[in-house]
C-alpha atoms as a PDB file:
ATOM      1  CA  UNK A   1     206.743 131.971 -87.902  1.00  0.00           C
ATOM      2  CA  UNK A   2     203.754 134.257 -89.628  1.00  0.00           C
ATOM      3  CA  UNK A   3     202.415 136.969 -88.022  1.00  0.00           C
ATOM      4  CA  UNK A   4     199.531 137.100 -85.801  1.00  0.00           C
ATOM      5  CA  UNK A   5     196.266 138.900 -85.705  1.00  0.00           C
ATOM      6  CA  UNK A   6     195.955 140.856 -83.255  1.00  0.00           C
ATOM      7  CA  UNK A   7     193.212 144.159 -82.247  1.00  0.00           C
ATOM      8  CA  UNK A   8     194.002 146.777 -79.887  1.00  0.00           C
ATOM      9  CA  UNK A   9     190.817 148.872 -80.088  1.00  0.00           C
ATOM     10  CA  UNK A  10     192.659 152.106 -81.126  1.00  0.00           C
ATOM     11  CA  UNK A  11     190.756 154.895 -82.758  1.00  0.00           C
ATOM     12  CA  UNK A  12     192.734 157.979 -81.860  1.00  0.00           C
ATOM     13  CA  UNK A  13     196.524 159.299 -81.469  1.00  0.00           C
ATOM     14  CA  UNK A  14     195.673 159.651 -77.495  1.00  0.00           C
ATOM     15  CA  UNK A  15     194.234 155.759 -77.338  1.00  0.00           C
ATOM     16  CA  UNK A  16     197.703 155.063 -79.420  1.00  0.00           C
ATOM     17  CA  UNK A  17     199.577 156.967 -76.748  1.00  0.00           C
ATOM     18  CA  UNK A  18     198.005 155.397 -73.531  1.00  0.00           C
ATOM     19  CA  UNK A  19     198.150 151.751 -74.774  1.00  0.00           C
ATOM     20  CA  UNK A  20     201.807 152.264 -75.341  1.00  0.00           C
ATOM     21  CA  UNK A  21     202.413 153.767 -72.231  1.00  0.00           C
ATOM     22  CA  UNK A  22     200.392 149.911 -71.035  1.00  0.00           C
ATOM     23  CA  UNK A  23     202.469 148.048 -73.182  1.00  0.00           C
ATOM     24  CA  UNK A  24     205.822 149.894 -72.557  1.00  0.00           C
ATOM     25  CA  UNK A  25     205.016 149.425 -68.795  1.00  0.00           C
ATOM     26  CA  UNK A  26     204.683 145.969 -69.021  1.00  0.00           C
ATOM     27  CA  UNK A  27     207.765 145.415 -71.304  1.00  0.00           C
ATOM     28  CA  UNK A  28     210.091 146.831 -68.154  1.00  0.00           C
ATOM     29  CA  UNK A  29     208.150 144.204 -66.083  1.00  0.00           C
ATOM     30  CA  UNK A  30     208.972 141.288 -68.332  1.00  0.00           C
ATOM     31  CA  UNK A  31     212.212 142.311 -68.890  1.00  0.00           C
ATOM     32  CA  UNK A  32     213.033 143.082 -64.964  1.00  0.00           C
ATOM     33  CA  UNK A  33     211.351 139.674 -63.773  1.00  0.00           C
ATOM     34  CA  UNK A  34     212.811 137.544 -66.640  1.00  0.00           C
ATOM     35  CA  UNK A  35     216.334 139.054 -65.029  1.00  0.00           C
ATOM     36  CA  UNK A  36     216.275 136.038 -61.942  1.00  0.00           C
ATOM     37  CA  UNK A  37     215.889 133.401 -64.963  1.00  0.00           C
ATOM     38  CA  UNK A  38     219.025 134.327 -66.775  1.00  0.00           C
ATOM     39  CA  UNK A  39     222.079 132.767 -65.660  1.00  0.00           C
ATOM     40  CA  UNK A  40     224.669 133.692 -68.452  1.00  0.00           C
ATOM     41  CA  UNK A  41     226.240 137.104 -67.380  1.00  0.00           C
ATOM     42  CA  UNK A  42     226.755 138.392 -70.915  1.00  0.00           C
ATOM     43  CA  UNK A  43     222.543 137.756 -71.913  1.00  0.00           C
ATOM     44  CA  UNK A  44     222.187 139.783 -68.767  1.00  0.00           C
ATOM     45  CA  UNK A  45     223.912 142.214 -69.323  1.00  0.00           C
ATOM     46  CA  UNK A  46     222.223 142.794 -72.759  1.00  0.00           C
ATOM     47  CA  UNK A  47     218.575 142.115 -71.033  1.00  0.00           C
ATOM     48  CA  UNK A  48     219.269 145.114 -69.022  1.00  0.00           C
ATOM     49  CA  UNK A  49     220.493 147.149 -71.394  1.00  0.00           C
ATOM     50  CA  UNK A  50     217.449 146.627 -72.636  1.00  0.00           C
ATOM     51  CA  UNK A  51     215.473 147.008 -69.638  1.00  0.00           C
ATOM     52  CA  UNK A  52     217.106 150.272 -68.995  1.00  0.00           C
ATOM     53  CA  UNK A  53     215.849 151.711 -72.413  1.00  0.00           C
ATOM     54  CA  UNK A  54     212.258 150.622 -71.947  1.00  0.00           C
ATOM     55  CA  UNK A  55     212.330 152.205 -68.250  1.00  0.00           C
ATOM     56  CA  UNK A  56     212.881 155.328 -70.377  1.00  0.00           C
ATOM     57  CA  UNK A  57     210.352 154.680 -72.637  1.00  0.00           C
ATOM     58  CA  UNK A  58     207.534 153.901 -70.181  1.00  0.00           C
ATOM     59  CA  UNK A  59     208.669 157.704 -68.184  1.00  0.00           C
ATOM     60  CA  UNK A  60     208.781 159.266 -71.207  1.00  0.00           C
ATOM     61  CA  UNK A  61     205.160 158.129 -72.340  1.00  0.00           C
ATOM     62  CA  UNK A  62     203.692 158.255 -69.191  1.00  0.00           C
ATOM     63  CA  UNK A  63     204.748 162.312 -68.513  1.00  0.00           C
ATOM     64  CA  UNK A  64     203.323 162.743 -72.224  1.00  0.00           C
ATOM     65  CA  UNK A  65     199.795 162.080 -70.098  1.00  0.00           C
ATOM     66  CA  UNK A  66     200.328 164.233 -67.488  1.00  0.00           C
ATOM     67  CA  UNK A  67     201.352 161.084 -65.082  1.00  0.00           C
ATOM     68  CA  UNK A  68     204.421 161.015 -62.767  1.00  0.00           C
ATOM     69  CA  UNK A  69     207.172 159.700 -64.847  1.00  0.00           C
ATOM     70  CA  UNK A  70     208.562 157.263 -61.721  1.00  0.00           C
ATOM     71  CA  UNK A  71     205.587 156.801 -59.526  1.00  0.00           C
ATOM     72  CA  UNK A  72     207.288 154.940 -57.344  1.00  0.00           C
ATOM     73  CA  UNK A  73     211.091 153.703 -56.542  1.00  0.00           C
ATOM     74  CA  UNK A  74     210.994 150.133 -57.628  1.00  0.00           C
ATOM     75  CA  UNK A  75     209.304 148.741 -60.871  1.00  0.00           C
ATOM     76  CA  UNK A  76     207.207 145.820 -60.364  1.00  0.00           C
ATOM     77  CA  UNK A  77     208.529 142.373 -61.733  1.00  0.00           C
ATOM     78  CA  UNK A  78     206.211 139.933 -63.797  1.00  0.00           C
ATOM     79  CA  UNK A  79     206.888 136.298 -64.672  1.00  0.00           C
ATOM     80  CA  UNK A  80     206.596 135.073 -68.725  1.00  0.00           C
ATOM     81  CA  UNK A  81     203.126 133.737 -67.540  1.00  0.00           C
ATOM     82  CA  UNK A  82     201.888 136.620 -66.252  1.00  0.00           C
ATOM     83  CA  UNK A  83     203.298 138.481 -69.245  1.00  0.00           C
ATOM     84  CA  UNK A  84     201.671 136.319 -71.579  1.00  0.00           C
ATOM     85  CA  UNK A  85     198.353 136.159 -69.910  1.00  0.00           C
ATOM     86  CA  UNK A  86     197.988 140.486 -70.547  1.00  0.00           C
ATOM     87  CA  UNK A  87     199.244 140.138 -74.081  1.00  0.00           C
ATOM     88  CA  UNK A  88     197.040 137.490 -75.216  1.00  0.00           C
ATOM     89  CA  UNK A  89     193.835 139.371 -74.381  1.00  0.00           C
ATOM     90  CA  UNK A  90     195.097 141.502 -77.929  1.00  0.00           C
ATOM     91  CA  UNK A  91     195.333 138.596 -79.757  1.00  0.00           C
ATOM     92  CA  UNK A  92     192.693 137.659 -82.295  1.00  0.00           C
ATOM     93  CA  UNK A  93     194.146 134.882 -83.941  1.00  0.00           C
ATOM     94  CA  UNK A  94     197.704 132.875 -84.894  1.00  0.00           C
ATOM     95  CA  UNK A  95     198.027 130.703 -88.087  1.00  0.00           C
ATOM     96  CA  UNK A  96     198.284 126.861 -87.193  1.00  0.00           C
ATOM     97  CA  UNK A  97     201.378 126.352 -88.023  1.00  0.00           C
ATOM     98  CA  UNK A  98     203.376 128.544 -85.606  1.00  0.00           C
ATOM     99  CA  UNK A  99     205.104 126.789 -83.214  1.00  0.00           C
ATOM    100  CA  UNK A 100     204.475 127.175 -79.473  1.00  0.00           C
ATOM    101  CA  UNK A 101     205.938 128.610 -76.637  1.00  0.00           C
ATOM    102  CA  UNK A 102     206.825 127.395 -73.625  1.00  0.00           C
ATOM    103  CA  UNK A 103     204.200 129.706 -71.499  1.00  0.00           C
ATOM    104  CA  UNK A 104     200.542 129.878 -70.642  1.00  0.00           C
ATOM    105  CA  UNK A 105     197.763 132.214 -70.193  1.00  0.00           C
ATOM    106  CA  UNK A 106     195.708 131.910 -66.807  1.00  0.00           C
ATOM    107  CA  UNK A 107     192.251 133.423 -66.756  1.00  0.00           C
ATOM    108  CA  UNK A 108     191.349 136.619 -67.586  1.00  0.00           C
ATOM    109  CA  UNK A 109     191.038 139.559 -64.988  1.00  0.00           C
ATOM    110  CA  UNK A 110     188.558 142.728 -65.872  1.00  0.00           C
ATOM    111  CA  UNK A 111     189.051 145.534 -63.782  1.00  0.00           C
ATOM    112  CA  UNK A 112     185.326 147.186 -63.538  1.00  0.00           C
ATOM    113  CA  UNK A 113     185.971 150.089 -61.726  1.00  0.00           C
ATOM    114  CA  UNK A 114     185.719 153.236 -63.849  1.00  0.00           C
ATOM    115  CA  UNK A 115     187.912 156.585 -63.161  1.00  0.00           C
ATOM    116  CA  UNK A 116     190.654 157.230 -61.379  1.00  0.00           C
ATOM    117  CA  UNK A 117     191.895 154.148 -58.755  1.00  0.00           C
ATOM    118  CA  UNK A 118     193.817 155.332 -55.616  1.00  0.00           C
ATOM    119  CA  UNK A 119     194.869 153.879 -52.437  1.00  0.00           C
ATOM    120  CA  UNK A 120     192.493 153.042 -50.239  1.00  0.00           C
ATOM    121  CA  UNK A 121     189.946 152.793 -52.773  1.00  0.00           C
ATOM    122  CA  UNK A 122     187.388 149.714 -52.954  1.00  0.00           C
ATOM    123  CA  UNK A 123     187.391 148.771 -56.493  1.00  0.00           C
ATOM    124  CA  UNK A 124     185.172 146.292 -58.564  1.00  0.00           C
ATOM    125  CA  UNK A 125     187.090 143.021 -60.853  1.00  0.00           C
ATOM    126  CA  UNK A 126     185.455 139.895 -62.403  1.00  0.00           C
ATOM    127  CA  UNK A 127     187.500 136.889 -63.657  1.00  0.00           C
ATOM    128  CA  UNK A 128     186.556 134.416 -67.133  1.00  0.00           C
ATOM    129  CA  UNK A 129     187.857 131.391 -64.394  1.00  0.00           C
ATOM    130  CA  UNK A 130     184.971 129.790 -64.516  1.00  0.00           C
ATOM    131  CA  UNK A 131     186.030 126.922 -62.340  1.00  0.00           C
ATOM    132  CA  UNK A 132     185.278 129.407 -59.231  1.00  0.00           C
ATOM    133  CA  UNK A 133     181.443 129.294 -59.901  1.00  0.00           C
ATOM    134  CA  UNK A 134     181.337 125.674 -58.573  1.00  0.00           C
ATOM    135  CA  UNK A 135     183.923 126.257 -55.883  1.00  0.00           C
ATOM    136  CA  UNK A 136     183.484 125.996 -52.610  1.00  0.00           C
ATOM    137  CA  UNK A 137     182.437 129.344 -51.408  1.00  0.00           C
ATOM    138  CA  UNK A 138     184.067 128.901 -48.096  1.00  0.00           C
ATOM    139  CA  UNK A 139     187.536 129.142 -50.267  1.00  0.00           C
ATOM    140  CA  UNK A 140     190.130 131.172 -49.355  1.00  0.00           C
ATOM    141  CA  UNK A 141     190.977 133.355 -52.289  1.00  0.00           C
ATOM    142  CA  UNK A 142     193.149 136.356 -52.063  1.00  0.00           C
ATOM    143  CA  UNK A 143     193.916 139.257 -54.215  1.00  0.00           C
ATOM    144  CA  UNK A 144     197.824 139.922 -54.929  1.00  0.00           C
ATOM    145  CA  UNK A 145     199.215 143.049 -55.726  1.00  0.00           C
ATOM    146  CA  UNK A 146     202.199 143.042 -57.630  1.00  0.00           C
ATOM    147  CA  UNK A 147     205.285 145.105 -55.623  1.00  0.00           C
ATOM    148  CA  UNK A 148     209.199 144.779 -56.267  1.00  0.00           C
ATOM    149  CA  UNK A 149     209.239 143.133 -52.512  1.00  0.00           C
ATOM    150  CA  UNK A 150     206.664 140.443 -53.376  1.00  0.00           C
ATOM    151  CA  UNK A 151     202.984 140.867 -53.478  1.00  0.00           C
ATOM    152  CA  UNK A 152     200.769 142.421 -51.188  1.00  0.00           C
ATOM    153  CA  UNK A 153     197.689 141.065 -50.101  1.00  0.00           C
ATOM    154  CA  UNK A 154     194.405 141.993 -49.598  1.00  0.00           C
ATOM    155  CA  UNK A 155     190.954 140.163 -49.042  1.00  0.00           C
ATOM    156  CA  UNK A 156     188.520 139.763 -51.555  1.00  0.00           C
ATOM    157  CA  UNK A 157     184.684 140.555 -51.292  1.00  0.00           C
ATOM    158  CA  UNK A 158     183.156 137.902 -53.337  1.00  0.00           C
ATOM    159  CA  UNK A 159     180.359 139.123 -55.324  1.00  0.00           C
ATOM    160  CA  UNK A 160     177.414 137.487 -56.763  1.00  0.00           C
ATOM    161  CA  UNK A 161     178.086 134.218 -58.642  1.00  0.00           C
ATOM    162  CA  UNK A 162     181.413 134.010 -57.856  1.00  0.00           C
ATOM    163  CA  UNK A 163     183.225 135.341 -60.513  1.00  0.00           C
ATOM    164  CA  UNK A 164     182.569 139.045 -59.221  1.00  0.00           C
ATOM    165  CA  UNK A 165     185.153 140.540 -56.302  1.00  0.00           C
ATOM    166  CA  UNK A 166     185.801 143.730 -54.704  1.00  0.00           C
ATOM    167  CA  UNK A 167     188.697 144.184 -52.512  1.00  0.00           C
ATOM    168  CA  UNK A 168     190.733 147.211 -51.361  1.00  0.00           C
ATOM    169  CA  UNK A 169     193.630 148.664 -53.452  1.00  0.00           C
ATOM    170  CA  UNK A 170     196.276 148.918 -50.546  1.00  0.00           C
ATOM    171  CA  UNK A 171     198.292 151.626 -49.657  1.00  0.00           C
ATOM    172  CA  UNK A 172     201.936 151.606 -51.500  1.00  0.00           C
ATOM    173  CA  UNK A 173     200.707 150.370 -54.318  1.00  0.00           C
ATOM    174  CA  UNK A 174     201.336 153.136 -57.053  1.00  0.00           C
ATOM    175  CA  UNK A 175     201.850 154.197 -60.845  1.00  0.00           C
ATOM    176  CA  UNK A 176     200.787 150.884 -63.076  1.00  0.00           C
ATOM    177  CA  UNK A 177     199.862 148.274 -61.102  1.00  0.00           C
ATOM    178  CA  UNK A 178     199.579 144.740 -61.438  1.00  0.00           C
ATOM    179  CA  UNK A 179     196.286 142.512 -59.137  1.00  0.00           C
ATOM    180  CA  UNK A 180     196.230 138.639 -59.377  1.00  0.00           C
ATOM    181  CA  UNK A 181     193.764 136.295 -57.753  1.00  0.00           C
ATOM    182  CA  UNK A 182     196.056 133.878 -55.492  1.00  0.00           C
ATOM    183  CA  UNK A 183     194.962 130.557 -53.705  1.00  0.00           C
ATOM    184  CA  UNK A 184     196.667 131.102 -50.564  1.00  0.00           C
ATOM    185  CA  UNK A 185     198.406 134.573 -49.241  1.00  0.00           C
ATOM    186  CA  UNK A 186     201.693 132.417 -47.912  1.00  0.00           C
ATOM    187  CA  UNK A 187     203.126 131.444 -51.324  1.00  0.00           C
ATOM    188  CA  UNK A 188     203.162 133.877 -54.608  1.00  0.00           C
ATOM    189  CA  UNK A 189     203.996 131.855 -57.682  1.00  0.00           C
ATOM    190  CA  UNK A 190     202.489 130.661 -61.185  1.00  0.00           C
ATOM    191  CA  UNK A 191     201.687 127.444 -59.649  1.00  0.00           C
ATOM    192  CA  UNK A 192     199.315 129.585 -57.094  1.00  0.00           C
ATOM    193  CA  UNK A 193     197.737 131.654 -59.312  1.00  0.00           C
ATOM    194  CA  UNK A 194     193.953 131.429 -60.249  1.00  0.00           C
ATOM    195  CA  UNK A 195     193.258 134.604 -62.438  1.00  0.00           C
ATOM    196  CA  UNK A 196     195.008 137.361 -64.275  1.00  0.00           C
ATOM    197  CA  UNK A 197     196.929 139.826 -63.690  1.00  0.00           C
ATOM    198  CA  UNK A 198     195.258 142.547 -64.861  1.00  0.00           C
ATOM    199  CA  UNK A 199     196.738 146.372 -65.334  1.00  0.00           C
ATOM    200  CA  UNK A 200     195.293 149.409 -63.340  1.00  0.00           C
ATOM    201  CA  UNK A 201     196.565 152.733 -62.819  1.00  0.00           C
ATOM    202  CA  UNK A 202     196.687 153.855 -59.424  1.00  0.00           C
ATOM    203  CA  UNK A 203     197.125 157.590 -58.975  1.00  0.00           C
ATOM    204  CA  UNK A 204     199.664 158.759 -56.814  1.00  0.00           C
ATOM    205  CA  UNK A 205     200.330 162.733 -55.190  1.00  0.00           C
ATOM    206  CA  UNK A 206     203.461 162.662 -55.770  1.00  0.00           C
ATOM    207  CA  UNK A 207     206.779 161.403 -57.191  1.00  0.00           C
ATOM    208  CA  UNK A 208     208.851 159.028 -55.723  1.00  0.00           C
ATOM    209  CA  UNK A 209     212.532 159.237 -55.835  1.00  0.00           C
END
């Protein structure tokens, strides 16, 4: 397999340092919601001895910029889709002849919203899924946060031509987060999902143990 192409928009060692602490974030995500997927004990046990080490990495990183190391007690599980879908927003280009994998990107999220995000906050998104602009507007979409206990909901504001939302950032929801766009709020899985995720960091007082 030949290497990608791939642009990260990095000008500057503190760019370098906050997309790592993104991508380092995410990594512990893959690796803790690929965990339910494994069935072989000793590929588990070398996933999360792998896991364990990225956890570190993502603290480490993340008290380099002044963020708590742990923001919250339980890191926040992803699925290979979901994975995918953030990573491929970096990619430029792959040659041809690569051979594919067995995962899929859904639609882009954008998170619009500039500054700090906390609980409680209203904050602005807007989705490539085009499909929505034709959809009927009395659909119910929902916005899924991302949490270690399953996702937490929230109701969307649609905005303009339907491909605009505000909702709510609820409270709970802490340290790098994860928001999806979800056709119902009863059933969370890839076959549900409309749009992203997309990252955010939500601040958080203080650090949970």
């Amino acid at each position: 397999m030949q290497e990608c192409t791939y642009a990260f928009g990095i000008t500057s060692v503190a760019a370098f340092v906050a997309t790592a602490k993104i991508f380092e974030g995410i990594g512990t995500s893959a690796y803790l919601g690929a965990a339910r997927q494994i069935m072989n004990k000793d590929y588990l046990t070398a996933a999360g001895s792998i896991l364990t080490v990225e956890a570190r990495h993502t603290a480490y990183l993340r008290a380099s910029l002044s963020l708590p190391p742990y923001p919250q007690s339980q890191d926040d599980p992803l699925t290979p889709d979901e994975v995918y879908t953030m990573a491929s927003s970096f990619f430029v280009s792959c040659p041809s002849g690569n051979p594919t994998f067995g995962v899929k990107a859904f639609p882009q999220l954008q998170i619009s919203t500039a500054g700090t995000i906390s609980a409680g906050q209203l904050i602005s998104f807007s989705t490539t899924n085009t499909v929505l602009k034709a959809a009927d507007p009395n659909a119910h979409l929902y916005a899924a946060f991302v949490t270690a206990a399953g996702p937490q909901w929230a109701v969307l504001t649609q905005q303009g031509d339907g491909m605009n939302f505000q909702v709510t950032v609820p409270s709970g929801v802490n340290g790098q987060s994860y928001l999806l766009l979800n056709d119902c709020n009863t059933t969370f899985t890839d076959a549900t999902v409309v749009a992203g995720p997309t990252f955010m960091e939500v601040s958080s007082s203080s650090i949970t143990s």
